[in-house]
C-alpha atoms as a PDB file:
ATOM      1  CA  UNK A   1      40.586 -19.923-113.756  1.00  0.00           C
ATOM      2  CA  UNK A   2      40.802 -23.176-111.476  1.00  0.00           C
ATOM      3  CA  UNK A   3      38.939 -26.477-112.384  1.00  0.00           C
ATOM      4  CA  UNK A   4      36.017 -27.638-110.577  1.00  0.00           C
ATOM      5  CA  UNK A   5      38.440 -30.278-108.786  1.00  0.00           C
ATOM      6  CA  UNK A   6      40.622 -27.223-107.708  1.00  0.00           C
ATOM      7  CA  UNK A   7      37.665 -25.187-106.461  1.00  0.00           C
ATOM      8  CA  UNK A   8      38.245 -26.194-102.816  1.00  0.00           C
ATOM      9  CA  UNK A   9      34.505 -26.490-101.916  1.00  0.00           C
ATOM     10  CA  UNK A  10      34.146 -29.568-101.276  1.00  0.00           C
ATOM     11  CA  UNK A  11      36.426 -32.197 -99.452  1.00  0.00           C
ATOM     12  CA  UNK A  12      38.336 -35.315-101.589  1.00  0.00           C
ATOM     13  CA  UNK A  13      36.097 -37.742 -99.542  1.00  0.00           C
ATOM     14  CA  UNK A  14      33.160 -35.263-101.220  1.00  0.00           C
ATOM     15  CA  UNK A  15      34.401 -34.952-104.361  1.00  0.00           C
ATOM     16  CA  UNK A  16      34.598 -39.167-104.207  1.00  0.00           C
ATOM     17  CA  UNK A  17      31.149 -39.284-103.402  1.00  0.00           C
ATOM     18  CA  UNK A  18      29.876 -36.508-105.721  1.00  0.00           C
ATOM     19  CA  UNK A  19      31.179 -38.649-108.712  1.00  0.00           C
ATOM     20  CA  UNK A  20      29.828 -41.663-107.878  1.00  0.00           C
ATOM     21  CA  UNK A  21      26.289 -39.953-107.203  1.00  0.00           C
ATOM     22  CA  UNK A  22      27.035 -38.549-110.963  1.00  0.00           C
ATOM     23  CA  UNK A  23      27.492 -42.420-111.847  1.00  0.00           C
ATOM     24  CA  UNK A  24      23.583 -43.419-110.200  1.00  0.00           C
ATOM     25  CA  UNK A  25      25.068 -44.998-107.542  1.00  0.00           C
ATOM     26  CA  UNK A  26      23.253 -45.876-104.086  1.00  0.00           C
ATOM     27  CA  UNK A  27      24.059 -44.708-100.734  1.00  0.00           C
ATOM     28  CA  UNK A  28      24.551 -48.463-100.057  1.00  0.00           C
ATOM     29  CA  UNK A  29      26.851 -48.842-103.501  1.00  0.00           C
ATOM     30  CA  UNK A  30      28.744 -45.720-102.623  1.00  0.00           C
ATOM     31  CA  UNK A  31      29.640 -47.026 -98.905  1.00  0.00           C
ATOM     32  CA  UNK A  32      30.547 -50.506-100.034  1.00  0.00           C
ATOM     33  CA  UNK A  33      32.999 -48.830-102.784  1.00  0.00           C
ATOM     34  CA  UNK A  34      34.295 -46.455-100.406  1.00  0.00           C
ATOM     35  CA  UNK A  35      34.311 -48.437 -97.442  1.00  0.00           C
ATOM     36  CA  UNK A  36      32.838 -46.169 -95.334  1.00  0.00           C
ATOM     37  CA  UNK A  37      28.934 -46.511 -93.775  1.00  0.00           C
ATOM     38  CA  UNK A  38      25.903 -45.391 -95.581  1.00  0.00           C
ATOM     39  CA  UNK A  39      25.404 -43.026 -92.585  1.00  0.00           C
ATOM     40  CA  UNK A  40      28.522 -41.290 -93.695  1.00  0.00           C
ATOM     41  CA  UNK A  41      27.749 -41.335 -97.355  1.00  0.00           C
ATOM     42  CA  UNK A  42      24.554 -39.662 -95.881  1.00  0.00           C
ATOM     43  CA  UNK A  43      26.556 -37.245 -94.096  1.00  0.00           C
ATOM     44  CA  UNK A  44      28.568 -35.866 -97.106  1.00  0.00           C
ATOM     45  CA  UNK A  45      25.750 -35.307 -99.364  1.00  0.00           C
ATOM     46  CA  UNK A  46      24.505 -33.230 -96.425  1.00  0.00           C
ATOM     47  CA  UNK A  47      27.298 -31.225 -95.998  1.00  0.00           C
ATOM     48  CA  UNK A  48      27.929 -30.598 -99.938  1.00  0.00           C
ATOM     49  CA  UNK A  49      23.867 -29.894-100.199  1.00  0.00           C
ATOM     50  CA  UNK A  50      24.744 -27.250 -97.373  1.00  0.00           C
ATOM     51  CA  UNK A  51      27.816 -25.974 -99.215  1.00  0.00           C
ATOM     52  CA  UNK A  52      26.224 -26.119-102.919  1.00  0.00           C
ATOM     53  CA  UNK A  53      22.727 -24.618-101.530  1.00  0.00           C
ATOM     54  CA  UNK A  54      20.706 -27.363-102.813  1.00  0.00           C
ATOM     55  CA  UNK A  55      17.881 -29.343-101.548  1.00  0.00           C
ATOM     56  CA  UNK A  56      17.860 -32.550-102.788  1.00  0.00           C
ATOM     57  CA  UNK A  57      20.006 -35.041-104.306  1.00  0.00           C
ATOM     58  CA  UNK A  58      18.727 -34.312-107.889  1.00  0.00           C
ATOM     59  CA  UNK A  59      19.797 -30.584-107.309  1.00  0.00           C
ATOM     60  CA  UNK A  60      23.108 -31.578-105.678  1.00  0.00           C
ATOM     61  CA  UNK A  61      23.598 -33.740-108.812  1.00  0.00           C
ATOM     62  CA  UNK A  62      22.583 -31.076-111.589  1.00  0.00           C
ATOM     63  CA  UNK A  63      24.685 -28.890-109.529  1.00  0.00           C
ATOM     64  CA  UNK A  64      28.023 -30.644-109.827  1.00  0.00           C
ATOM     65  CA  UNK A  65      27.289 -31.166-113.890  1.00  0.00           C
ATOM     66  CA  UNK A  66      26.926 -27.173-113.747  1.00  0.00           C
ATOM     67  CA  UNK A  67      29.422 -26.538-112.892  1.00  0.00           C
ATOM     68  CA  UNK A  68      31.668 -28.876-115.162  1.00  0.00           C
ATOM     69  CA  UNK A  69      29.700 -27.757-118.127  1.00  0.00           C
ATOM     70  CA  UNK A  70      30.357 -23.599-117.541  1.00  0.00           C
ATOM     71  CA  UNK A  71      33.952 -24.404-116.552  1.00  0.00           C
ATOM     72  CA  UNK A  72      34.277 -26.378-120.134  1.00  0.00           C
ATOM     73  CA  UNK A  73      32.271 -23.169-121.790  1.00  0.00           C
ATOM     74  CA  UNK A  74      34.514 -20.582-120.382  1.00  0.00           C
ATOM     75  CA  UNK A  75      37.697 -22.031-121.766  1.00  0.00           C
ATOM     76  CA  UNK A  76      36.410 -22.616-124.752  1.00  0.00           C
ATOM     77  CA  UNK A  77      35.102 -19.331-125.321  1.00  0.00           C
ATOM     78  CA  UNK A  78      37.447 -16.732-127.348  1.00  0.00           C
ATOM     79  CA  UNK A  79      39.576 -15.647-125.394  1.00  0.00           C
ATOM     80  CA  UNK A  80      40.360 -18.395-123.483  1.00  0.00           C
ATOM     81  CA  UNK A  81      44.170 -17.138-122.635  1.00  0.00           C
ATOM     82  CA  UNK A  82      42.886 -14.666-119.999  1.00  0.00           C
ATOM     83  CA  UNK A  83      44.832 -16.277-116.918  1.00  0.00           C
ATOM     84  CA  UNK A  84      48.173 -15.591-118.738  1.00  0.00           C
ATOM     85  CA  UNK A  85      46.977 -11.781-119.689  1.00  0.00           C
ATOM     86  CA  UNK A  86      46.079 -11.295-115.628  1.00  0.00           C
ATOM     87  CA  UNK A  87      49.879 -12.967-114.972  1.00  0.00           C
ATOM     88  CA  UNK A  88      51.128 -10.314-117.345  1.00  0.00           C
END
């Protein structure tokens, strides 16, 4: 099973912003980090709201913590060794 960070659904650039949205960053904050304009911090949320089929920040947000939380579940869950019984 890959890790949310090896899922390749969203872009580095997204995954950049993603985590500092995750933080409670601004648009503003986010460009100034990044160095980039708020109109392109506006643009990736956009295209990861398209790609993640959410409306809203909020849901693009709960979305990303999703998906970290059921990645963590599944390998913890007996049985964990499954990608080396596939290999075999």
């Amino acid at each position: 099973m890959k890790s949310p960070e090896e899922i390749p659904l969203y872009t580095d650039r997204e995954k950049e912003v993603m985590h500092l949205l995750q933080k409670g960053l601004s648009f503003k904050m986010i460009a100034d980090i990044l160095g980039i304009s708020i109109h392109t911090v506006a643009m990736h949320i956009r295209n990861m709201k398209r790609k993640s089929n959410t409306n809203n920040v909020w849901g693009l947000v709960a979305y990303g913590f999703l998906n970290v939380a059921l990645f963590v579940i599944v390998r913890l869950l007996p049985g964990k060794d499954r990608d080396t019984e596939e290999e075999q």
